[in-house]
N, C-alpha and C. Protein backbone atom coordinates (compact mmCIF):
# COMPACT_ATOMS: atom_id res chain seq x y z
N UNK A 1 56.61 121.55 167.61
CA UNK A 1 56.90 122.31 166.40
C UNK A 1 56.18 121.67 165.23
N UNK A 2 55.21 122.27 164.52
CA UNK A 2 54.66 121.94 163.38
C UNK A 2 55.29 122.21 162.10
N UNK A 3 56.08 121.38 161.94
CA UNK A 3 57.23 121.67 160.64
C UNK A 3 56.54 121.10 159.43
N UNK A 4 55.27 120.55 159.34
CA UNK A 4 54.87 120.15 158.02
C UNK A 4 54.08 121.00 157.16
N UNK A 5 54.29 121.44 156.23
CA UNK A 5 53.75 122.58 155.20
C UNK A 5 53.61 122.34 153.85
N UNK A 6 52.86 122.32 153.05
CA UNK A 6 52.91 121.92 151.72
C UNK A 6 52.74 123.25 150.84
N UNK A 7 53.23 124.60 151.30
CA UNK A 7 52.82 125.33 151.01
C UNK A 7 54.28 125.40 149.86
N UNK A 8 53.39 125.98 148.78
CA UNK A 8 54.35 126.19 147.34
C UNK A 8 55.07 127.56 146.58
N UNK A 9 55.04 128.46 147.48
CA UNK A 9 55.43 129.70 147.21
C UNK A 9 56.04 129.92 148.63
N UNK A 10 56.91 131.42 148.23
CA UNK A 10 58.22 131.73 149.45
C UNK A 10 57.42 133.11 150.24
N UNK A 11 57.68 132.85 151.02
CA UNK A 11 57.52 133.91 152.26
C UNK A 11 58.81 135.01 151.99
N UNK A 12 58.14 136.45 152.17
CA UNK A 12 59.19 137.30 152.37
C UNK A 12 60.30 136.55 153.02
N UNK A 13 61.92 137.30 152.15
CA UNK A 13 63.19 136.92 152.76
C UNK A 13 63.42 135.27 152.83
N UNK A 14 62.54 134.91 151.97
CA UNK A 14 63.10 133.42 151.52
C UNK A 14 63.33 133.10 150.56
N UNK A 15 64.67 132.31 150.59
CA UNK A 15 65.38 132.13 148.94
C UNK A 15 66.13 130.61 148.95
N UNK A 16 66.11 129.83 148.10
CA UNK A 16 67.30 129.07 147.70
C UNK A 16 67.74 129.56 146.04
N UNK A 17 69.32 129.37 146.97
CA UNK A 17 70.10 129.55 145.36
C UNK A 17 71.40 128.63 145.43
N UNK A 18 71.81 128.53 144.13
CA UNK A 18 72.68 127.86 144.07
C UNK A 18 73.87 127.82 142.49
N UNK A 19 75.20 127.68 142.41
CA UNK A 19 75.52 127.74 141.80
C UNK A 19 76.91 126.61 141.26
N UNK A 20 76.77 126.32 139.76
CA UNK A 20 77.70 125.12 139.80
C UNK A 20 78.97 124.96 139.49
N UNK A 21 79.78 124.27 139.86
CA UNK A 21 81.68 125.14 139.20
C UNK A 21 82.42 123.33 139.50
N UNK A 22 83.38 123.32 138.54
CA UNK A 22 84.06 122.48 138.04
C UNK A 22 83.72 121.37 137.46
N UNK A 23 83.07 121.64 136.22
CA UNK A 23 82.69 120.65 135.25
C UNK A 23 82.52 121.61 134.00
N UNK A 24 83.38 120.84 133.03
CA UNK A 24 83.44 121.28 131.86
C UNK A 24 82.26 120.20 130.76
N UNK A 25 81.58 119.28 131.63
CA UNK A 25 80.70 118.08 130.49
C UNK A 25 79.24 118.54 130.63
N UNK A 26 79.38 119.24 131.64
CA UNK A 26 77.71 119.96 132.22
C UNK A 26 77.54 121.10 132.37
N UNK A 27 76.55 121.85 131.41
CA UNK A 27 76.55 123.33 131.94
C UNK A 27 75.43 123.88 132.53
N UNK A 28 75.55 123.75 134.10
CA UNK A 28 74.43 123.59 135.18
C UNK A 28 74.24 125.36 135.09
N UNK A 29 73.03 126.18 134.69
CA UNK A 29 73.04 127.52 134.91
C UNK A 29 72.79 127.91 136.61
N UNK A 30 72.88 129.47 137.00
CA UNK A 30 72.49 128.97 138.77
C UNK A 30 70.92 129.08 138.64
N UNK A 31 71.05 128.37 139.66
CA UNK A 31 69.49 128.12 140.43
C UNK A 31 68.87 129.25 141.30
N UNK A 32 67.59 129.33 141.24
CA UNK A 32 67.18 130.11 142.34
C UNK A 32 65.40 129.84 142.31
N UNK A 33 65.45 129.24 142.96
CA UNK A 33 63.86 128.62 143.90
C UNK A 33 62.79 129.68 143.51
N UNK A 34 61.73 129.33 142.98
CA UNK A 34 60.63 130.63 143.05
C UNK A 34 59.60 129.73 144.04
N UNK A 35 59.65 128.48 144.34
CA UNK A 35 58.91 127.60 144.85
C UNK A 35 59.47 126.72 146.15
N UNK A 36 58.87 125.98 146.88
CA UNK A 36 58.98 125.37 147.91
C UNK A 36 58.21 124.21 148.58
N UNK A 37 58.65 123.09 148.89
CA UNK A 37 57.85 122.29 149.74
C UNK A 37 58.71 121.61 150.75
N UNK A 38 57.52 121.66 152.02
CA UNK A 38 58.61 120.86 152.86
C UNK A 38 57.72 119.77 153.53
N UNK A 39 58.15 118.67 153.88
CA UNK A 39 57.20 117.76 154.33
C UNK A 39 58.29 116.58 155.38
N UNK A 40 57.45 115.94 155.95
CA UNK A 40 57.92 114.94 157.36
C UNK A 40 58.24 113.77 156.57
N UNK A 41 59.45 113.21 156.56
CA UNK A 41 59.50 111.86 155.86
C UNK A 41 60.52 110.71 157.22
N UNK A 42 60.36 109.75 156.31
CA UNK A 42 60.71 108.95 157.40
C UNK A 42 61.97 108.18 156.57
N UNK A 43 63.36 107.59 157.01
CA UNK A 43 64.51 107.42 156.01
C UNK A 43 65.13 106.95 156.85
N UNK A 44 65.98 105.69 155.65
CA UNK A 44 66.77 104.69 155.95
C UNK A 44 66.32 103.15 156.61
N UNK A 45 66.87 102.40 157.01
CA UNK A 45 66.42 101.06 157.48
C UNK A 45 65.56 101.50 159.21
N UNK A 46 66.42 101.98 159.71
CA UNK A 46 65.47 102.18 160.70
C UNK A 46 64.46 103.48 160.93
N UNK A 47 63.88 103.97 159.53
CA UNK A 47 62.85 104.82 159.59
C UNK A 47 62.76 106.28 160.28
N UNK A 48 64.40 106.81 160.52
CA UNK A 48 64.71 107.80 161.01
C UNK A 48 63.52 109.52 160.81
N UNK A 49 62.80 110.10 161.44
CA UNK A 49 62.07 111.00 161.11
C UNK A 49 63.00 112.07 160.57
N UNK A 50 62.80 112.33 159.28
CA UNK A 50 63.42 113.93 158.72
C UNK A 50 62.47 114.73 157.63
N UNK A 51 63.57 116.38 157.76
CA UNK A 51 62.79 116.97 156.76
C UNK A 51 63.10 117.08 155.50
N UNK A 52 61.86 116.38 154.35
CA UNK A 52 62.65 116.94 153.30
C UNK A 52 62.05 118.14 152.59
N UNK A 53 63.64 119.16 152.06
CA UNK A 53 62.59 120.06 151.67
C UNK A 53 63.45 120.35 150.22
N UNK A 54 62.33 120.99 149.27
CA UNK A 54 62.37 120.64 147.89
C UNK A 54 62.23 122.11 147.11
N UNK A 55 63.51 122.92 146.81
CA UNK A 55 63.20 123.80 146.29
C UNK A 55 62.82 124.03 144.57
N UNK A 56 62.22 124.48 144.43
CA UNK A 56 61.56 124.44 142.69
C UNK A 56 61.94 125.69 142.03
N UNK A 57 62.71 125.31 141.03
CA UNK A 57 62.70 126.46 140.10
C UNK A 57 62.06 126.60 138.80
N UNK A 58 61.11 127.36 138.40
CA UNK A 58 60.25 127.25 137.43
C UNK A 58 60.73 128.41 135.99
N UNK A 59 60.88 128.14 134.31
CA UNK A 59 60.88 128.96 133.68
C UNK A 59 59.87 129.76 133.76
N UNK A 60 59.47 130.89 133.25
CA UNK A 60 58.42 131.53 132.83
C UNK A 60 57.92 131.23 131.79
N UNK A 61 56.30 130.77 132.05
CA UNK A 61 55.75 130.63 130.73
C UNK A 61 55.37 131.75 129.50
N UNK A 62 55.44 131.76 128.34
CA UNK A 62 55.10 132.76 128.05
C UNK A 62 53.76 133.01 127.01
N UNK A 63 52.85 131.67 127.05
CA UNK A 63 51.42 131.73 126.99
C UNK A 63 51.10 130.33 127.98
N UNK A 64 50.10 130.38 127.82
CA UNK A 64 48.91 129.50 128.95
C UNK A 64 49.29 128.39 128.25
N UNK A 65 49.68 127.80 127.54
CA UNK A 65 49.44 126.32 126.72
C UNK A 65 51.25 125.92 126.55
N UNK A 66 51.93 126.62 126.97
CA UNK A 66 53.80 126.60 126.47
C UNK A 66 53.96 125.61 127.82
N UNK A 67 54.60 124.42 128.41
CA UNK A 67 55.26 123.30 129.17
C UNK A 67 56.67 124.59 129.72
N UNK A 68 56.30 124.26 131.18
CA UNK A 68 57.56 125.06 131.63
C UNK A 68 58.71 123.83 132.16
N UNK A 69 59.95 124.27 131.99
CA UNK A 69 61.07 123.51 132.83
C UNK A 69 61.24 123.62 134.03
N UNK A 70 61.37 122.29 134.90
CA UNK A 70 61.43 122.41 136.22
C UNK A 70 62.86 122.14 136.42
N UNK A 71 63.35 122.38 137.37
CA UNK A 71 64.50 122.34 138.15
C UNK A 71 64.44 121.73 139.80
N UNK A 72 65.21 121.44 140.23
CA UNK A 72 64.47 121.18 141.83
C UNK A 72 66.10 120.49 142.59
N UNK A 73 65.64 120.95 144.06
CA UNK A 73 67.13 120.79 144.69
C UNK A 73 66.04 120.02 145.66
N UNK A 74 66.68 119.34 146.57
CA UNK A 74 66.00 118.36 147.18
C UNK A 74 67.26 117.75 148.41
N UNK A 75 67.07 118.73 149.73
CA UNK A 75 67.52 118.62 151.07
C UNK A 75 67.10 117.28 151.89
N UNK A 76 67.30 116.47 152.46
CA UNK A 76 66.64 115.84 153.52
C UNK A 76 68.13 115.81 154.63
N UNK A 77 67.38 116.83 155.87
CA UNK A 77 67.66 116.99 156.97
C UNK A 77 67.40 116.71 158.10
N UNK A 78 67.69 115.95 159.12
CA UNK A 78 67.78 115.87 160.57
C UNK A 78 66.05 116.82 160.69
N UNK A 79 65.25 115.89 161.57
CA UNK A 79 64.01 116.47 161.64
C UNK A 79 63.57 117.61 162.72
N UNK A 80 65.04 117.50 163.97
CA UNK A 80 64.73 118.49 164.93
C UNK A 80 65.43 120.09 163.99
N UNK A 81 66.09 119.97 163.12
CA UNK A 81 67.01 120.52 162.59
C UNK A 81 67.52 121.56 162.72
N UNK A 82 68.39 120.91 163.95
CA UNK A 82 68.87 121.21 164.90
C UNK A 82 70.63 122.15 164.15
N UNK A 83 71.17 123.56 164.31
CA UNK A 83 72.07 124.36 164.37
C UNK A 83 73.39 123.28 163.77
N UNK A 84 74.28 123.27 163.02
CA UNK A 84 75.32 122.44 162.53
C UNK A 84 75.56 121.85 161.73
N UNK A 85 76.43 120.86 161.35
CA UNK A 85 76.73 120.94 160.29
C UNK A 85 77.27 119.31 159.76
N UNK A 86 76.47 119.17 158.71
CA UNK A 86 75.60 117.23 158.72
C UNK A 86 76.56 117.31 157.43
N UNK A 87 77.20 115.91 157.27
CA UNK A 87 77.87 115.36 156.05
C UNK A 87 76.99 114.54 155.32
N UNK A 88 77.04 114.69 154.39
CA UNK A 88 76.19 114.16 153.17
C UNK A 88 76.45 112.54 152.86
N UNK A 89 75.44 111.68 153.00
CA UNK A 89 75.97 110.45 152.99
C UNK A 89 76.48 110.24 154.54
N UNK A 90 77.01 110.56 155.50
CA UNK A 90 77.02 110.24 156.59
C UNK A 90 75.97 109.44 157.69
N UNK A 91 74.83 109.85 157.05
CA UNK A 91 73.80 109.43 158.41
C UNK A 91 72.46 109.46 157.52
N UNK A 92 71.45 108.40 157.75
CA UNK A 92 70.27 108.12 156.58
C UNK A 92 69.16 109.13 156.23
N UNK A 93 69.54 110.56 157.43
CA UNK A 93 68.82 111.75 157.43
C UNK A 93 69.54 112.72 156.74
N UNK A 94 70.25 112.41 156.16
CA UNK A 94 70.96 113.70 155.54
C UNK A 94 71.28 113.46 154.26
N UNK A 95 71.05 113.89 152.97
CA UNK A 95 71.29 113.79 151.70
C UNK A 95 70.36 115.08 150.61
N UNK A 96 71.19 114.99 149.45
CA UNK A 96 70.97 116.10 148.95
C UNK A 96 70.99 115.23 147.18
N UNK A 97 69.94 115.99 146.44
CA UNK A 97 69.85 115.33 145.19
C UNK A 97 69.58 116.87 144.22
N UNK A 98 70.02 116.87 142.91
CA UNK A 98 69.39 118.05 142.16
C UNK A 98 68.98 117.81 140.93
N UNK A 99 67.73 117.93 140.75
CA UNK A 99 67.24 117.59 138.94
C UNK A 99 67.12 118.88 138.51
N UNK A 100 68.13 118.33 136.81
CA UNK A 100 68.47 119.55 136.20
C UNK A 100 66.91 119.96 135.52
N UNK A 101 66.64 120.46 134.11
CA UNK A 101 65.72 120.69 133.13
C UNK A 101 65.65 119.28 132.28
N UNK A 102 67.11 118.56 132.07
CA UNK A 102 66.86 118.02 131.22
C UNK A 102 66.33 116.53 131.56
N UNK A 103 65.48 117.09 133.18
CA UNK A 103 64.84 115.33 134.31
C UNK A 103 66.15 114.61 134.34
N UNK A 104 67.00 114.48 134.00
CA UNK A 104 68.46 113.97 134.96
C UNK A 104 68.34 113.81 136.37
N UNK A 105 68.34 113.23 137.29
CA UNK A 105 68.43 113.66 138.82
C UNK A 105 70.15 113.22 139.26
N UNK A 106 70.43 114.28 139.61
CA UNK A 106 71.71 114.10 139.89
C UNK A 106 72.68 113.85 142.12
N UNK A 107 72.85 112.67 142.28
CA UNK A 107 72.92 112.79 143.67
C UNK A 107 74.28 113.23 143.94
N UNK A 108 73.64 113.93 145.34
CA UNK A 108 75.26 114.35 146.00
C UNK A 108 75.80 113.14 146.52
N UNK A 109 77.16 113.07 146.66
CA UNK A 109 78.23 111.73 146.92
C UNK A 109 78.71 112.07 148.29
N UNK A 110 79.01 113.53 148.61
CA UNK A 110 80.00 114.15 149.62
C UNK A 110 79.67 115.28 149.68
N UNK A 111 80.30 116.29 150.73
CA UNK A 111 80.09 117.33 151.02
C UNK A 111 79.20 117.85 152.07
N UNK A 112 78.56 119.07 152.18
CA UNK A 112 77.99 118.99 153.80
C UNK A 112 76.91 120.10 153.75
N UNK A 113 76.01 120.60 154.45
CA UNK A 113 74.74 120.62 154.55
C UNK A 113 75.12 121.72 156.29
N UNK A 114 74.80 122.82 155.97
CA UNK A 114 74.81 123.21 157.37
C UNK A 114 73.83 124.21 157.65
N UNK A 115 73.05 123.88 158.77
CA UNK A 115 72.45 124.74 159.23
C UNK A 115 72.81 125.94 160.16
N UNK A 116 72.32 127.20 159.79
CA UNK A 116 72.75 128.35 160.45
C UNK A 116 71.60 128.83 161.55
N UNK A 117 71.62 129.45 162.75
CA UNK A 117 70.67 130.25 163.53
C UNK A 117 69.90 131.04 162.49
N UNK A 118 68.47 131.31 163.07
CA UNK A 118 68.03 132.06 162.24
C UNK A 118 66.46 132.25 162.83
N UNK A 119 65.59 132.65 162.44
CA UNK A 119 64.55 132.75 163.77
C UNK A 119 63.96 131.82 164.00
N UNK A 120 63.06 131.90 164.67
CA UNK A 120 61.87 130.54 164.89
C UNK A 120 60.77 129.86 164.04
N UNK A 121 60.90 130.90 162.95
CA UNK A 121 60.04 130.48 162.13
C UNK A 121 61.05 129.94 160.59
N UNK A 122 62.11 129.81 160.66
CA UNK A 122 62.86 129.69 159.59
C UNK A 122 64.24 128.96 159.68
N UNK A 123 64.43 127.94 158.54
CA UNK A 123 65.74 127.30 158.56
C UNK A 123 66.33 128.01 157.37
N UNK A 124 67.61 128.12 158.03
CA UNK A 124 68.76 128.98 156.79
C UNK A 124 69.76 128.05 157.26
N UNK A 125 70.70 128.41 155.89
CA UNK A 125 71.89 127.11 155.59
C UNK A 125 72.40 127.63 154.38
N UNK A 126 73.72 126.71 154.30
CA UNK A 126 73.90 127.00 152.97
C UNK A 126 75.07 125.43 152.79
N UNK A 127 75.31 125.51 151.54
CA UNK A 127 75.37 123.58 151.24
C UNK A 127 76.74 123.87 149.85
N UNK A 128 77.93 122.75 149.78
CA UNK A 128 78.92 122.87 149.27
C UNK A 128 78.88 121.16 149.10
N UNK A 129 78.45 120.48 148.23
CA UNK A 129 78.16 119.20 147.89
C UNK A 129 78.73 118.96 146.72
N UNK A 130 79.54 118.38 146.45
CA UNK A 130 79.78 116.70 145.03
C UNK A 130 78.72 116.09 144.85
N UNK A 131 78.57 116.41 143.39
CA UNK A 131 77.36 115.92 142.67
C UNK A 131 77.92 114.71 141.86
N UNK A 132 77.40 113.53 142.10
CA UNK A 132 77.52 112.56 140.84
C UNK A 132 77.07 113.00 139.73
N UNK A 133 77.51 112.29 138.63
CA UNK A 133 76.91 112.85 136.97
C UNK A 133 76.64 110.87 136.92
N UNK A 134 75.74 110.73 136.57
CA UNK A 134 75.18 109.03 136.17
C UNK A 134 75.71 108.32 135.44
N UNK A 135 75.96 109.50 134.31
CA UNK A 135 76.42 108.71 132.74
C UNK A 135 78.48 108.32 133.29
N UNK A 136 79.01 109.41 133.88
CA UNK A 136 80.23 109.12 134.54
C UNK A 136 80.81 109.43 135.70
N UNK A 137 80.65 107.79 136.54
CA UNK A 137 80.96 107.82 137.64
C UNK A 137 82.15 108.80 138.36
N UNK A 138 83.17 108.84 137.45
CA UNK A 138 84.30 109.26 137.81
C UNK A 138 84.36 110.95 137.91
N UNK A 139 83.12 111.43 137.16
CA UNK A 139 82.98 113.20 136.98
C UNK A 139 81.99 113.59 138.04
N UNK A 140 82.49 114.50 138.80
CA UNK A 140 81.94 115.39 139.59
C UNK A 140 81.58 116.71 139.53
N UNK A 141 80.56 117.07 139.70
CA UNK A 141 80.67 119.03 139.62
C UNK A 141 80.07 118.99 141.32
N UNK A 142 80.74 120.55 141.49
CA UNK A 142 80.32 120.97 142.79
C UNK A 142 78.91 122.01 143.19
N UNK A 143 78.28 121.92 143.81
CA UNK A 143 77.20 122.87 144.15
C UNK A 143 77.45 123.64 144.85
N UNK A 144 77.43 124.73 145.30
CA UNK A 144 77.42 125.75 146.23
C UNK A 144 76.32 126.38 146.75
N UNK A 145 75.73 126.65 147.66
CA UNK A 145 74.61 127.57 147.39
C UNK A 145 74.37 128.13 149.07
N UNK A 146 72.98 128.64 149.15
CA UNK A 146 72.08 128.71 150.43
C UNK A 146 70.92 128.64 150.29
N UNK A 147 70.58 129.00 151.57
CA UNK A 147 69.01 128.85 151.53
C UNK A 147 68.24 129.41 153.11
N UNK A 148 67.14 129.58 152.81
CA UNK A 148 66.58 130.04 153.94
C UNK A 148 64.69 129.97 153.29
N UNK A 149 64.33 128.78 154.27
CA UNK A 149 62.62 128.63 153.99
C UNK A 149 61.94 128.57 155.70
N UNK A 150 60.50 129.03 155.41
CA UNK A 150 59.97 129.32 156.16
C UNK A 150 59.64 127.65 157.11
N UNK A 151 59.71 127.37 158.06
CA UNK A 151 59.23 125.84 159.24
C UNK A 151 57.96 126.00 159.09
N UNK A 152 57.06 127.12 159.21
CA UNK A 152 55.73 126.44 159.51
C UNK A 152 54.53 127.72 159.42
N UNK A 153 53.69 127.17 158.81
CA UNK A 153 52.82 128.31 158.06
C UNK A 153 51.81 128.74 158.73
C-alpha cells in the first residue's frame, strides 16, 4: 500500500470537519479542511511507523498581497490503519494536535480517534478528543469532528 502523498487539495467526497464545545475562555469557530497532507512518519522511542495526516484550513484571500490564516488539525495514526478505535495518548502512534489562527498549537490529552470502513482508496473516522489550552492546564475544550481523506494518489 502506497500511503505516502503530499498532495494538497481534496479529492471528491473528502472532508475534515470539526467542531468545538465546552469552553467559555476560547472561541474555537468550526473547522473544515479545504487542504490536506499525509505523509509516513516514524514516532516515539522505538520509532513506531505511522500516518500523519494534516488537515488545513485556509481563509480566503481577498487580493494577491492580503496573509491568509491557517488553521490545521494534525492526526497521527497507526500506519496499517487498520478499522478501530485508538485512545489518544495511549500508544506513541496515536495523537492528535490543533493550531488555531492565532499559531497557538493546542494538544489533545484524552479521547479517541476511530477509524471507520470505507473503500480502498480512503480513510474515514471521526475523533471526540480533550484539548489542552497551554496558558491553563486545568481548562479543557472538546473537539468533535470527522473526516475522510484520500490513502494514495
Amino acid at each position: 500500500m502506497n500511503a505516502v502523498i503530499k498532495r494538497t487539495s481534496f479529492a471528491a467526497g473528502n472532508y475534515v470537519s470539526a467542531e468545538a464545545f465546552a469552553n467559555a475562555q476560547l472561541e474555537v469557530n468550526p473547522f473544515n479542511a479545504n487542504a490536506r497532507l499525509i505523509d509516513k512518519v516514524k514516532t516515539g522511542r522505538n520509532k513506531l511507523d505511522a500516518m500523519c495526516i494534516t488537515a488545513i484550513q485556509r481563509s480566503d484571500k481577498n487580493t494577491r498581497v492580503s496573509n491568509t490564516t491557517t488553521r490545521e488539525l494534525t492526526f497521527v495514526l497507526p500506519a496499517d490503519l487498520a478499522v478501530g478505535k485508538y485512545e489518544v495518548k495511549s500508544r506513541d502512534d496515536v495523537a492528535f494536535s490543533f493550531k488555531n489562527s492565532d499559531g497557538k498549537i493546542y494538544e489533545g490529552v484524552s479521547g479517541e480517534i476511530e477509524i471507520e470502513p470505507a473503500s480502498d482508496e480512503n480513510v474515514k473516522g471521526r475523533f471526540n478528543i480533550n484539548i489542552d489550552m497551554p496558558d491553563n492546564e486545568e481548562n479543557i475544550f472538546i473537539l468533535k469532528g470527522k473526516f475522510q481523506v484520500l490513502k494514495a494518489g
